[in-house]
Protein backbone atom coordinates (compact mmCIF):
# COMPACT_ATOMS: atom_id res chain seq x y z
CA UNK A 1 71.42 149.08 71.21
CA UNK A 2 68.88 151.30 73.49
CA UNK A 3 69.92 149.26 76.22
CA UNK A 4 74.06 150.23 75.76
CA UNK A 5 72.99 153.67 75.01
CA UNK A 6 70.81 153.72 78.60
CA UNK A 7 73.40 152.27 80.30
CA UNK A 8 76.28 155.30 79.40
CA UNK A 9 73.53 157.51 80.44
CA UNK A 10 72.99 156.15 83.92
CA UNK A 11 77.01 155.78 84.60
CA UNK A 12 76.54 159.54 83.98
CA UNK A 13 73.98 160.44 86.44
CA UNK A 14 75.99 161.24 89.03
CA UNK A 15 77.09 163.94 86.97
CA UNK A 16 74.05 166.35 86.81
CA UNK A 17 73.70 167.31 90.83
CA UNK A 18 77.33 168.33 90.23
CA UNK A 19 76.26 170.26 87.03
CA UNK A 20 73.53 171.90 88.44
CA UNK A 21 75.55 172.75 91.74
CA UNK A 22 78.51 174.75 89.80
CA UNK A 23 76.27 175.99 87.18
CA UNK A 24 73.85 177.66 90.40
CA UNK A 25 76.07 178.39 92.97
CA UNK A 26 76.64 180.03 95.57
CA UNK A 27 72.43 180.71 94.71
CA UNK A 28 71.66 177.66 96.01
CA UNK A 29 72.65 178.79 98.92
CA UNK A 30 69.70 180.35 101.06
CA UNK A 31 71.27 183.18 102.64
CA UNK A 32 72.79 184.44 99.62
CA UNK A 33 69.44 183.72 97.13
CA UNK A 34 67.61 186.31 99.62
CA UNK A 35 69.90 189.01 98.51
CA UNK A 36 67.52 191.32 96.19
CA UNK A 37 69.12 190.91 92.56
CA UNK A 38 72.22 189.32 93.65
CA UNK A 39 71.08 186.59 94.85
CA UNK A 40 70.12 185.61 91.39
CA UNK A 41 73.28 185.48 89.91
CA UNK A 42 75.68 182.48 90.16
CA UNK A 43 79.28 183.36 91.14
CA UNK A 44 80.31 181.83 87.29
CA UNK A 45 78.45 185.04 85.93
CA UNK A 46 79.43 187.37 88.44
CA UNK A 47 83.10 186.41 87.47
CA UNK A 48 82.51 187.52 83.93
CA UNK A 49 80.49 190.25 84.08
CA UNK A 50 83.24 191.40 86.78
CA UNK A 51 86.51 190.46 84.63
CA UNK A 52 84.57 192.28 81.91
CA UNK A 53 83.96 195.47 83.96
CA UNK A 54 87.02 195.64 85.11
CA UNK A 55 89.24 195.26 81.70
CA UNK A 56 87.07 197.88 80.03
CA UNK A 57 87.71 200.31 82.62
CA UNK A 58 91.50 199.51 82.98
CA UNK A 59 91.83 199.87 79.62
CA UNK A 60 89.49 202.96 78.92
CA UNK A 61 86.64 201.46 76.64
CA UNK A 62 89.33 199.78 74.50
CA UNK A 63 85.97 197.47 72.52
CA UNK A 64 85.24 201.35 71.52
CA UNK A 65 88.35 202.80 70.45
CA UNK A 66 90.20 199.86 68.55
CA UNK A 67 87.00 198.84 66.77
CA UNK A 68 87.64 200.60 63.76
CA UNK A 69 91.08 199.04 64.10
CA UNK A 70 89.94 195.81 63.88
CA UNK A 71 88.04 196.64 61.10
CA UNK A 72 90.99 197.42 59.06
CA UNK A 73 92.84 194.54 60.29
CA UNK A 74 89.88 192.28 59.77
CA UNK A 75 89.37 193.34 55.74
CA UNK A 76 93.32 193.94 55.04
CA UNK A 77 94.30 192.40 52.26
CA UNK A 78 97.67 190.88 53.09
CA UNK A 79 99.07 187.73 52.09
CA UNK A 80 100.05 185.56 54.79
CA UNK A 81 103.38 183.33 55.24
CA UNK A 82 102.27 181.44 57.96
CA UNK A 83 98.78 180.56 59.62
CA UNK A 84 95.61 181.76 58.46
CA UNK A 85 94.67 185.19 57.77
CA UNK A 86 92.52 187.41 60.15
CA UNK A 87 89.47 187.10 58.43
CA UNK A 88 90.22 183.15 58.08
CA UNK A 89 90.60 183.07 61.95
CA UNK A 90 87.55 185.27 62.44
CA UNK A 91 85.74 183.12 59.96
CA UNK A 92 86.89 180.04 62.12
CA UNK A 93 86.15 181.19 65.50
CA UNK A 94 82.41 182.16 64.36
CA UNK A 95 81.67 179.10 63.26
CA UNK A 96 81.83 178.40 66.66
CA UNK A 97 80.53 181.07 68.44
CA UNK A 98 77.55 181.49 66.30
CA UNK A 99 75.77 178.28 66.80
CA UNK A 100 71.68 177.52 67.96
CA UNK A 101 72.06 179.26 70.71
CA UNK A 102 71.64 182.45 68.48
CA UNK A 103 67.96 181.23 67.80
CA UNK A 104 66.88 178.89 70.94
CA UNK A 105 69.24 180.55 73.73
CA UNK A 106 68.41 183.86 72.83
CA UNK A 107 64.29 183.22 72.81
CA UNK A 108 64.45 180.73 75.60
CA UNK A 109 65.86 183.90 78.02
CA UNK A 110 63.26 186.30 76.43
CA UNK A 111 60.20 183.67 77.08
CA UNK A 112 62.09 183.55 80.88
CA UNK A 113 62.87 186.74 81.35
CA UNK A 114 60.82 189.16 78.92
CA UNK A 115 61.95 191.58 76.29
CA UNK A 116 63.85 193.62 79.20
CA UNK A 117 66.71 190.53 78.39
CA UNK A 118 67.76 191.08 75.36
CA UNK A 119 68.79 194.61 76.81
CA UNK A 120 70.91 193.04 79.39
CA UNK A 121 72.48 190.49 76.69
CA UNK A 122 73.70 193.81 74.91
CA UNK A 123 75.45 195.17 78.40
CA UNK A 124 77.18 191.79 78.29
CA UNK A 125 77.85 191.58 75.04
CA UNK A 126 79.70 195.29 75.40
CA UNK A 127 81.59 194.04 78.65
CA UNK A 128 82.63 191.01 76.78
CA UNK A 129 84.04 192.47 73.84
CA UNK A 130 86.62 193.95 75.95
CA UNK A 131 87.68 189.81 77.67
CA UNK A 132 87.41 188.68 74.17
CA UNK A 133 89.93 191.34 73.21
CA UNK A 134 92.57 190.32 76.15
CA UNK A 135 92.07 187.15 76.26
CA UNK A 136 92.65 186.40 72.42
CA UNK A 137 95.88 189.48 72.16
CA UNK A 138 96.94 186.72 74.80
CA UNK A 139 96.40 183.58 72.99
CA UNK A 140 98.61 185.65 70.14
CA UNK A 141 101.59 186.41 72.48
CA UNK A 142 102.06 182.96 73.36
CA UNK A 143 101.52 181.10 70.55
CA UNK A 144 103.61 178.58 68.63
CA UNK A 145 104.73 177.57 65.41
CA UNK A 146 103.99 174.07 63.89
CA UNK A 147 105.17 173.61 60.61
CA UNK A 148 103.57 176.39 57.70
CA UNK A 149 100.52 177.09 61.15
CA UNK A 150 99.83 178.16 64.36
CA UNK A 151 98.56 176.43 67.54
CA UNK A 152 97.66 178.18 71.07
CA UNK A 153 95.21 179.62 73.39
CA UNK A 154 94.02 179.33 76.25
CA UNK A 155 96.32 175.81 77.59
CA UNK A 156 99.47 177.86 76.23
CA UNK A 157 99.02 180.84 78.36
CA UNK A 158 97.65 179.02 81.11
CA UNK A 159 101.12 177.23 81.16
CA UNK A 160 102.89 180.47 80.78
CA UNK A 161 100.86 182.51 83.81
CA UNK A 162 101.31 179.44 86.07
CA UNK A 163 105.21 179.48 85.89
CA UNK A 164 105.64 178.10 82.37
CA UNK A 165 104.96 174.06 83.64
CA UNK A 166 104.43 171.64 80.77
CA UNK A 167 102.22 169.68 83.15
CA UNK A 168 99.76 173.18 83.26
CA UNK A 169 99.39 172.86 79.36
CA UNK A 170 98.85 169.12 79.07
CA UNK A 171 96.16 169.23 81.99
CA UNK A 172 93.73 171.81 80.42
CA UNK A 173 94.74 170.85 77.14
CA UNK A 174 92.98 167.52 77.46
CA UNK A 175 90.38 169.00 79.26
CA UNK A 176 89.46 171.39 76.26
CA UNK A 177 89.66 168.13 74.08
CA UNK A 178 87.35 166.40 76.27
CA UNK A 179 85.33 169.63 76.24
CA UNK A 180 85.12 169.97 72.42
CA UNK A 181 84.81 166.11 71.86
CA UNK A 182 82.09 165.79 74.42
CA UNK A 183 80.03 168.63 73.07
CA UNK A 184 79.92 167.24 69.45
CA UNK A 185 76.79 165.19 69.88
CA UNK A 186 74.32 168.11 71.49
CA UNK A 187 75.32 169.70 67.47
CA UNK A 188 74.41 166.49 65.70
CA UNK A 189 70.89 166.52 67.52
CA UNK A 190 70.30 169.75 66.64
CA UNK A 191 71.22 168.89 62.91
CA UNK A 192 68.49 166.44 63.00
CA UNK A 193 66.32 168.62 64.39
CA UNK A 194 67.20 171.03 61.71
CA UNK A 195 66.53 168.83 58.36
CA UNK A 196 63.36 166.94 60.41
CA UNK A 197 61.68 170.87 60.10
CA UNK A 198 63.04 171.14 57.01
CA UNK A 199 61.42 168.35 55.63
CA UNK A 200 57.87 168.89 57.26
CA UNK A 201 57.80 172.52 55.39
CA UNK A 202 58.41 170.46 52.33
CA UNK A 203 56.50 167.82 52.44
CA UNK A 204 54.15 168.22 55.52
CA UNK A 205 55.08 165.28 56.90
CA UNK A 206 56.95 164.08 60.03
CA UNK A 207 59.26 161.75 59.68
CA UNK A 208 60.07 159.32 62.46
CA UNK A 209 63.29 158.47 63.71
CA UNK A 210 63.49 155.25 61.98
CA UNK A 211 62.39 156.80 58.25
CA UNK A 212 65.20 156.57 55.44
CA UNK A 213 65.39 160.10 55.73
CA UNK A 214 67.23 159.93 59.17
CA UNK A 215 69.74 157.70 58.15
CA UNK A 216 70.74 159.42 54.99
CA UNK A 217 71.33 162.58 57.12
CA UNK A 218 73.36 160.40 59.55
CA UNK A 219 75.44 159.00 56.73
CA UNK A 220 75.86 162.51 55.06
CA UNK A 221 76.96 163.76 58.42
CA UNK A 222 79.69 161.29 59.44
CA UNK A 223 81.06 160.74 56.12
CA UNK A 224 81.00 164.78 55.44
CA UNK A 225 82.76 165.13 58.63
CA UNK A 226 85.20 162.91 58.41
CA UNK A 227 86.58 164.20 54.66
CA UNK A 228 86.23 167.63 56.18
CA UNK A 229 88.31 167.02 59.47
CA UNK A 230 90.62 164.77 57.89
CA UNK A 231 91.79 167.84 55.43
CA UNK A 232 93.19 169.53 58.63
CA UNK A 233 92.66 173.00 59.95
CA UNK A 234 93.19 174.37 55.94
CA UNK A 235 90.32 172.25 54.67
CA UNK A 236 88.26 172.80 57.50
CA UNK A 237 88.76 176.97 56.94
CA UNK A 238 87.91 176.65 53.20
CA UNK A 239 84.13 175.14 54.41
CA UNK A 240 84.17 178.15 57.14
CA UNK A 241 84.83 180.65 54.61
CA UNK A 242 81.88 179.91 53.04
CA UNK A 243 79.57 178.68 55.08
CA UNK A 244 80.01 181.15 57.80
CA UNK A 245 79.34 184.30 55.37
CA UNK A 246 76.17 182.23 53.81
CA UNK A 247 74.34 181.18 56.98
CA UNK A 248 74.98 184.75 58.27
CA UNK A 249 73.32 186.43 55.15
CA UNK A 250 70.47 184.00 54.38
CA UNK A 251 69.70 184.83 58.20
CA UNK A 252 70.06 188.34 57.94
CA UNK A 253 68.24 188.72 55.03
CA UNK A 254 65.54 187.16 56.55
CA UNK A 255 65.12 189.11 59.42
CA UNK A 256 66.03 192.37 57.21
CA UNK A 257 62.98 191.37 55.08
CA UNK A 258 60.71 190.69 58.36
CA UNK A 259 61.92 194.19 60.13
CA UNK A 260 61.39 196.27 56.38
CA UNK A 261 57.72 194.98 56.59
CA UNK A 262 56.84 195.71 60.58
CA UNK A 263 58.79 198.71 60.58
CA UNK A 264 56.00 200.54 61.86
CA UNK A 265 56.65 198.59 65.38
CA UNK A 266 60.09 199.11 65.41
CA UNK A 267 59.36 201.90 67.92
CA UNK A 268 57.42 199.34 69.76
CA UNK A 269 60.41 197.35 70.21
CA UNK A 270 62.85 199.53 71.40
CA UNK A 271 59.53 200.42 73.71
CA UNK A 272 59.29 196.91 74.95
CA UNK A 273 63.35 196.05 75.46
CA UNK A 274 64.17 199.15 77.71
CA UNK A 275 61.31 199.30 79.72
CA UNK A 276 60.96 195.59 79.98
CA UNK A 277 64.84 195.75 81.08
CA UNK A 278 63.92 197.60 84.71
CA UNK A 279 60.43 196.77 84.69
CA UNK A 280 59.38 193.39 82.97
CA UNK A 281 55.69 191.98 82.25
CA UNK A 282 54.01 190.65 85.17
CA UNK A 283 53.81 187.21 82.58
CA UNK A 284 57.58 186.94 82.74
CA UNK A 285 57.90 187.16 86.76
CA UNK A 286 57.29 190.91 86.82
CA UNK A 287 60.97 191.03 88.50
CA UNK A 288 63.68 192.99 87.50
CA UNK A 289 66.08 190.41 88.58
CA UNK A 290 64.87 187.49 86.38
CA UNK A 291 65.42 189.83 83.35
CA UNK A 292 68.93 190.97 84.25
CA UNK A 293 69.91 187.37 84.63
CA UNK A 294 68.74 185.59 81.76
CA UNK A 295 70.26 188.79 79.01
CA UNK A 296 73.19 188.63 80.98
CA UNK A 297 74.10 184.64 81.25
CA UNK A 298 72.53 184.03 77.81
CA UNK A 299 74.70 186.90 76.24
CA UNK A 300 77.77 185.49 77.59
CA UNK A 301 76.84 181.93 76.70
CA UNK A 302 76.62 182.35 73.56
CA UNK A 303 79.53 185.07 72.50
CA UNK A 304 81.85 182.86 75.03
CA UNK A 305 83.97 185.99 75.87
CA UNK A 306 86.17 184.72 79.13
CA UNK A 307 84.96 180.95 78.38
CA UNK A 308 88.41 180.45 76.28
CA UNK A 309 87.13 178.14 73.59
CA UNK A 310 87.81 180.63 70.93
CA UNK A 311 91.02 181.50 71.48
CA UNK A 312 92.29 178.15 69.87
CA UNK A 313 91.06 179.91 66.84
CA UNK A 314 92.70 183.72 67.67
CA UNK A 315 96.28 181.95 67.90
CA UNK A 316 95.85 180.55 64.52
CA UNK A 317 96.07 183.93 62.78
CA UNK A 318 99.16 185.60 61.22
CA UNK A 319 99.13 189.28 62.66
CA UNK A 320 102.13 192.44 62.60
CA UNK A 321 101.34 192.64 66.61
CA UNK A 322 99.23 190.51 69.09
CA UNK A 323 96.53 192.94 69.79
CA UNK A 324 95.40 193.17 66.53
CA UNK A 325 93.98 189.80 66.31
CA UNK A 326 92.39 190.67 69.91
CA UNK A 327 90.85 193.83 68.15
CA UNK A 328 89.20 191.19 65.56
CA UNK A 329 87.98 188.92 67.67
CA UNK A 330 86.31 191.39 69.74
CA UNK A 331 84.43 192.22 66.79
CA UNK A 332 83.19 189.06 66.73
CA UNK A 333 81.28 189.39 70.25
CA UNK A 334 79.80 191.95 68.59
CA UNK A 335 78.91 190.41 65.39
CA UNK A 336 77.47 187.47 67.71
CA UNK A 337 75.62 188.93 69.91
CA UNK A 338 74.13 192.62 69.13
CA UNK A 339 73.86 192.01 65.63
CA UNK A 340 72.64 187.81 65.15
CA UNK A 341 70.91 187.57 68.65
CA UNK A 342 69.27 191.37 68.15
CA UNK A 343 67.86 189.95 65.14
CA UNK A 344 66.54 186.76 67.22
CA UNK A 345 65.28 189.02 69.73
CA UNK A 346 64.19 191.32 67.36
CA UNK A 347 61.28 188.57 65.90
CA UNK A 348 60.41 187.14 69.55
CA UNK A 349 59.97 190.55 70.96
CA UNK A 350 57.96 192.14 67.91
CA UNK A 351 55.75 189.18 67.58
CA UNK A 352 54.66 189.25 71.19
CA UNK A 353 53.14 185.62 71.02
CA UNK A 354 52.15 185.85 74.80
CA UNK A 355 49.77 188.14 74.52
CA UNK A 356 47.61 186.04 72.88
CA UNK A 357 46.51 187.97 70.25
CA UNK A 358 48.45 185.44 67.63
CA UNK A 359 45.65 182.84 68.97
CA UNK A 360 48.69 180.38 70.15
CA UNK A 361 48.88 178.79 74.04
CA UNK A 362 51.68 180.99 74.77
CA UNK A 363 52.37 178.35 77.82
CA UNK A 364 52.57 175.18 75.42
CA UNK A 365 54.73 176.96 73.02
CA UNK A 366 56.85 178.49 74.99
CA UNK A 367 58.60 175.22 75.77
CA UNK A 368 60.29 174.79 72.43
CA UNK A 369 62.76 177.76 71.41
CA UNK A 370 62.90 176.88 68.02
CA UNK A 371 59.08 176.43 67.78
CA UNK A 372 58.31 179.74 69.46
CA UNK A 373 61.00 181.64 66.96
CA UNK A 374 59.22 179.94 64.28
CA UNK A 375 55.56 180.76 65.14
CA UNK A 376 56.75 184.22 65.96
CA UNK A 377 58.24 185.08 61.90
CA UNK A 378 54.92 183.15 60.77
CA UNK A 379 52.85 185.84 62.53
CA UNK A 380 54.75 188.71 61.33
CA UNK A 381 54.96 187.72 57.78
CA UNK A 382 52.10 189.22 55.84
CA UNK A 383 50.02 186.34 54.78
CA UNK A 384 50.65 182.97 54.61
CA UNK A 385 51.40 181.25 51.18
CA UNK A 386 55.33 181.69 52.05
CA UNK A 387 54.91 180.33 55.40
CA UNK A 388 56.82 177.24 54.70
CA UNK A 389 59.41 178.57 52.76
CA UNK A 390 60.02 180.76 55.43
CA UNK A 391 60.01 178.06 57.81
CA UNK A 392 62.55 175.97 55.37
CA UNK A 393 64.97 178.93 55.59
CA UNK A 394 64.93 179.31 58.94
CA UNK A 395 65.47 175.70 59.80
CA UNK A 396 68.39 175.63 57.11
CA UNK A 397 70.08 178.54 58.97
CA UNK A 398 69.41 176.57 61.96
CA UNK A 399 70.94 173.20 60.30
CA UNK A 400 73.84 175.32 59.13
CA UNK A 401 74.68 177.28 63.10
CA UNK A 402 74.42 173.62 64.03
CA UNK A 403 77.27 172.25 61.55
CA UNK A 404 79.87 175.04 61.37
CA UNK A 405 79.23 174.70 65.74
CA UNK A 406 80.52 170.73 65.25
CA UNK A 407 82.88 171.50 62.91
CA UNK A 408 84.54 174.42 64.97
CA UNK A 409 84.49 171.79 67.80
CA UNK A 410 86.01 169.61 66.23
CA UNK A 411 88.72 172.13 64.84
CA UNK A 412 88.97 172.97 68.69
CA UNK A 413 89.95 169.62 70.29
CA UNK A 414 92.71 169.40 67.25
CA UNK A 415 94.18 172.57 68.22
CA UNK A 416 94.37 172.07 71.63
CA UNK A 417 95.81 168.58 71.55
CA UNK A 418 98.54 170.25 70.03
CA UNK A 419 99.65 171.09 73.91
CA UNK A 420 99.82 167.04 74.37
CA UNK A 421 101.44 166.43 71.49
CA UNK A 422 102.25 167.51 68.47
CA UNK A 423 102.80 164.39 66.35
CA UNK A 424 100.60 163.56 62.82
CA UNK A 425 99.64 159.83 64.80
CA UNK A 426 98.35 161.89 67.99
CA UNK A 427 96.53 164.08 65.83
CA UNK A 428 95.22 162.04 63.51
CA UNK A 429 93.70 160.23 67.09
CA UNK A 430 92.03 163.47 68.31
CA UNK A 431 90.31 163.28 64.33
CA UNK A 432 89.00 159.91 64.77
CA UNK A 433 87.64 160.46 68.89
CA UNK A 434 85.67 163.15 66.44
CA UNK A 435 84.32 161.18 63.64
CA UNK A 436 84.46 157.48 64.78
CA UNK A 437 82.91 158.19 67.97
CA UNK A 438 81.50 161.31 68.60
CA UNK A 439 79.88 162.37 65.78
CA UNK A 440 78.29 158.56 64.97
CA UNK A 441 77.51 158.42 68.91
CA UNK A 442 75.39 161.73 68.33
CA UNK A 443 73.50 160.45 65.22
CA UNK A 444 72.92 156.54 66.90
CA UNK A 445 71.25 157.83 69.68
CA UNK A 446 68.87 160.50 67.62
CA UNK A 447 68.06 157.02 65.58
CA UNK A 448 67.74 155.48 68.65
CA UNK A 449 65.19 157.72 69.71
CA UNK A 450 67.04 158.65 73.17
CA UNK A 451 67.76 161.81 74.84
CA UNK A 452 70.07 160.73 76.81
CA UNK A 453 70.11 163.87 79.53
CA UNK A 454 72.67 162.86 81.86
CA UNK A 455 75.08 163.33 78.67
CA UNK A 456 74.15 166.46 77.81
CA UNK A 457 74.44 167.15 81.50
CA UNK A 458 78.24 166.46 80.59
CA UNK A 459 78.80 168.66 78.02
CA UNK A 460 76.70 171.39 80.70
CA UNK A 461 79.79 170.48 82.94
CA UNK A 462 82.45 170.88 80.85
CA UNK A 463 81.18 174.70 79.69
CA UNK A 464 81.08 175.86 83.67
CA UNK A 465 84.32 173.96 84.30
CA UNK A 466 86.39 175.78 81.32
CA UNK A 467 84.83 179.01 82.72
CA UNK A 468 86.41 178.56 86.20
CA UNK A 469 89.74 177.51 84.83
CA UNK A 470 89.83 180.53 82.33
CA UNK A 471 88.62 183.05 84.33
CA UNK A 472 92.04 182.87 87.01
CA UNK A 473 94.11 182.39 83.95
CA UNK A 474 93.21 185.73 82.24
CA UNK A 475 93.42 187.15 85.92
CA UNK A 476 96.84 185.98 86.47
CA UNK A 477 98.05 186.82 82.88
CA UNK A 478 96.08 189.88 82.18
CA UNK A 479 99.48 191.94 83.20
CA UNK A 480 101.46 190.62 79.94
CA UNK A 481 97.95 191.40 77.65
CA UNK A 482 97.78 195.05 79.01
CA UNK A 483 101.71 196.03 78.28
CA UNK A 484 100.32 194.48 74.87
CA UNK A 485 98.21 196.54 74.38
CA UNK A 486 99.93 199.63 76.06
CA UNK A 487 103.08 198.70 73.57
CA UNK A 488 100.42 198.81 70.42
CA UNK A 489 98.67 201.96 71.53
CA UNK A 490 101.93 203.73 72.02
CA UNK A 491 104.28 202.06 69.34
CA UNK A 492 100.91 202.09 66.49
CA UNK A 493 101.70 198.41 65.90
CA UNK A 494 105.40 198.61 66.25
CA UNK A 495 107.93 195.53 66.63
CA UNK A 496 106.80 193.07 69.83
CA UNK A 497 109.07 190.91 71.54
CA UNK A 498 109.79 188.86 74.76
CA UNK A 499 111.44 192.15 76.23
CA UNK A 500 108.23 194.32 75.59
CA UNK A 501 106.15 192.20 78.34
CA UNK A 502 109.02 190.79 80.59
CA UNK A 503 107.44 187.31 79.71
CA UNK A 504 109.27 184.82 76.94
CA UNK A 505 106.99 184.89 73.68
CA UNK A 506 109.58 182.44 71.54
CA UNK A 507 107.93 183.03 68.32
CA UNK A 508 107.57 187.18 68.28
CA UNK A 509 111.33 186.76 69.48
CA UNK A 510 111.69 185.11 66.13
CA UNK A 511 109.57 186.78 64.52
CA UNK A 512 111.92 189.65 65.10
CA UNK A 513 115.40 188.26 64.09
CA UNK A 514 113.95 187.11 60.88
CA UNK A 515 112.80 190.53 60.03
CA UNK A 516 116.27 191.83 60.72
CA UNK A 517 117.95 188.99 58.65
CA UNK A 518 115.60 190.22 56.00
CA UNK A 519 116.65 193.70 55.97
């Protein structure tokens, strides 16, 4: 078994030098890596933070002035017809944008770039909000119906800004398949990962990979997934629903808890993040540069504002106008990134592990994201007889990011194969790529004790690749979002068609004659 599993990691090493190329360039270049502060940032986050600049500009700090608009839309009440509510979507597209990143992304760019990053990850975060807005009101225009749901994003409106081609859709619709079905077994690892701590603070013991404990989790996971995915998108919602509102609280709470008893350092903090921001620690680099970088490409990482892979998840909702799911789903940049990854940043920064006074080798520790987060709550908790029950909850938060990531994944490559075809056999495929192979190839090598870099390298590829696909798309389209929104700012919400954008939106069209036959 080791043996197969090495050999699909060597067929894929020709894949990391290409990784590491579009992930790094045009810094890899030397003339342009000896530009002060420029140099430092790849042309993939230049692209973002630009698109972002530019759309809140254009359309005058709209992630300011239609928050409290997604707020109502967000907690309305209405029964829905068709699709999934707002809150549903939102619900859905957070279990996928709040994943272990929140923990290990956000601490691995404050050990690399200081406490000055997590100032940076809020400027992208802001910026962000305003691509997540345009980018899902366009995933609404241009959705389509499928029986009693809704299927889109970011393959439908590709098709329609490229001259409405069929061949546009299927192309980066298997591509986002690939993406989601590719990515599945980085979540599984970190589910491992998860219970593995969970256990130690139990039992203070590690368990190996070969312990009955492993394979119970790997049987709970595949056979949990596959009654889960099998329900469809509704069954898959009803987990969301809950889980998504429970691993955000327990979290919360715990860092609420944490904050209530250092709040004497809280000015500290704030102290350490804007200051650090233009002037970092001589530990982290002492460069401004390195700080700017890792808040900004960690902040966009993980809210995926102008990646695309959440707007599978924006299409799905039922909504009186297309801008007011993009009003929602800005809100969840926000929820993702200066609320969850404050809190994150809130514990590495406060703890200050790398000034030795918390008697760790700051260098040693450092290594592990997860282990740093977790040695930083231990030394700000007073004490230390709740020490492993703090470590169990944090680890279970951890376990849960981890699931509702695969499961939104999962929910992804579903949605989007909808642009191949649309077919219950097709379908029912994409389900079992997800739980007969992905999902068991995740958990089989963890048993097998592999790593298996080159793969992960894959899934590394994919990301960048759906970046540089998306970012021309909302480019290209961004004209039919912004009479969108220009239509819902002036009309309050009024009826949309086809005729309000110049661009065919079939189901708004009927949308609008059934309204009229109803009248």
């Amino acid at each position: 078994m080791q043996h197969l599993f090495q050999m699909v990691n060597d067929a894929f090493a020709f894949i990391v030098p290409i990784t590491d190329t579009l992930w790094s360039f045009p810094t890899n270049l030397e003339w342009y890596s000896s530009i002060p502060i420029l140099g430092d940032f790849s042309l993939a986050i230049l692209l973002l933070i630009g698109l972002g600049l530019y759309l809140t500009i254009d359309n005058r700090f709209i992630q300011i002035r239609h928050f409290k608009r997604g707020l109502k839309v967000l907690f309305s009440k209405k029964k829905t017809k068709d699709g999934l509510s707002p809150m549903t979507a939102f619900l859905l597209s957070s279990a996928m944008r709040v994943g272990p990143g929140n923990i290990v992304g956000v601490t691995g760019a404050i050990t690399i770039g200081g406490p000055g990053a997590l100032f940076w990850m809020w400027l992208s975060a802001f910026l962000g909000m305003a691509t997540a807005y345009v980018e899902s009101t366009l995933a609404q225009i241009f959705k389509e119906k499928k029986d009693d749901q809704f299927v889109g994003g970011m393959a439908f409106y590709g098709k329609k800004a490229l001259g409405n081609h069929r061949s546009v859709l299927v192309v980066i619709s298997v591509l986002l398949v690939l993406y989601a079905v590719l990515c599945q077994p980085v979540q599984v690892f970190y589910i491992f990962t998860s219970v593995s701590s969970m256990a130690e603070a139990m039992f203070h013991v590690q368990y190996g990979r070969d312990s009955v404990l492993y394979y119970v989790v790997a049987a709970v996971v595949i056979i949990g997934s596959f009654f889960i995915i099998f329900g469809g998108i509704k069954r898959v919602t009803k987990i969301t629903d809950v889980l998504v509102p429970v691993m955000g609280c327990i979290y919360m709470l715990l860092v609420v808890i944490i904050a209530l008893c250092n709040i004497h350092h809280f000015p500290q903090f704030v102290s350490s993040v804007v200051v650090g921001a233009f002037k970092p620690d001589a530990i982290f680099g002492g460069l401004f540069g390195v700080a700017l970088v890792q808040g900004m490409k960690r902040g966009l990482m993980s809210n995926e504002a102008g990646m695309g892979t959440v707007t599978m998840f924006a299409a799905t909702s039922e909504n009186e106008h297309p801008c007011e799911q993009g009003a929602v789903q800005s809100i969840g940049v926000f929820l993702d990134t200066i609320i969850i990854c404050t809190m994150t940043g809130f514990v590495v920064v406060l703890a200050q592990l790398w000034t030795g006074e918390a008697g760790v080798d700051w260098n040693t520790i450092k290594i592990s994201g997860i282990g740093t987060f977790l040695e930083s709550i231990t030394y700000l908790f007073p004490g230390t007889f709740l020490d492993d029950a703090i470590r169990f909850v944090v680890a279970f938060s951890y376990g849960l990011f981890s699931y509702t990531t695969l499961i939104g994944q999962v929910s992804l490559a579903e949605i989007s194969a909808n642009g191949i075809r649309k077919d219950r056999r097709f379908i029912n495929a994409i389900r079992l790529a997800s739980t007969l192979f992905a999902i068991p190839f995740g958990t089989l090598a963890v048993l097998a004790g592999l790593e298996l870099g080159n793969i992960w390298y894959l899934s590394d590829f994919l990301n960048i690749a759906v970046v540089y696909i998306n970012i021309p798309l909302l480019i290209v389209g961004y004209k039919y979002a912004r009479r969108a929104i220009r239509h819902f700012e002036k009309s309050g919400g009024g009826e949309f068609t086809s005729e309000t954008i110049g661009m065919e939106a079939e189901y708004w069209d009927q949308r609008a004659r059934e309204l009229k036959q109803s009248k």
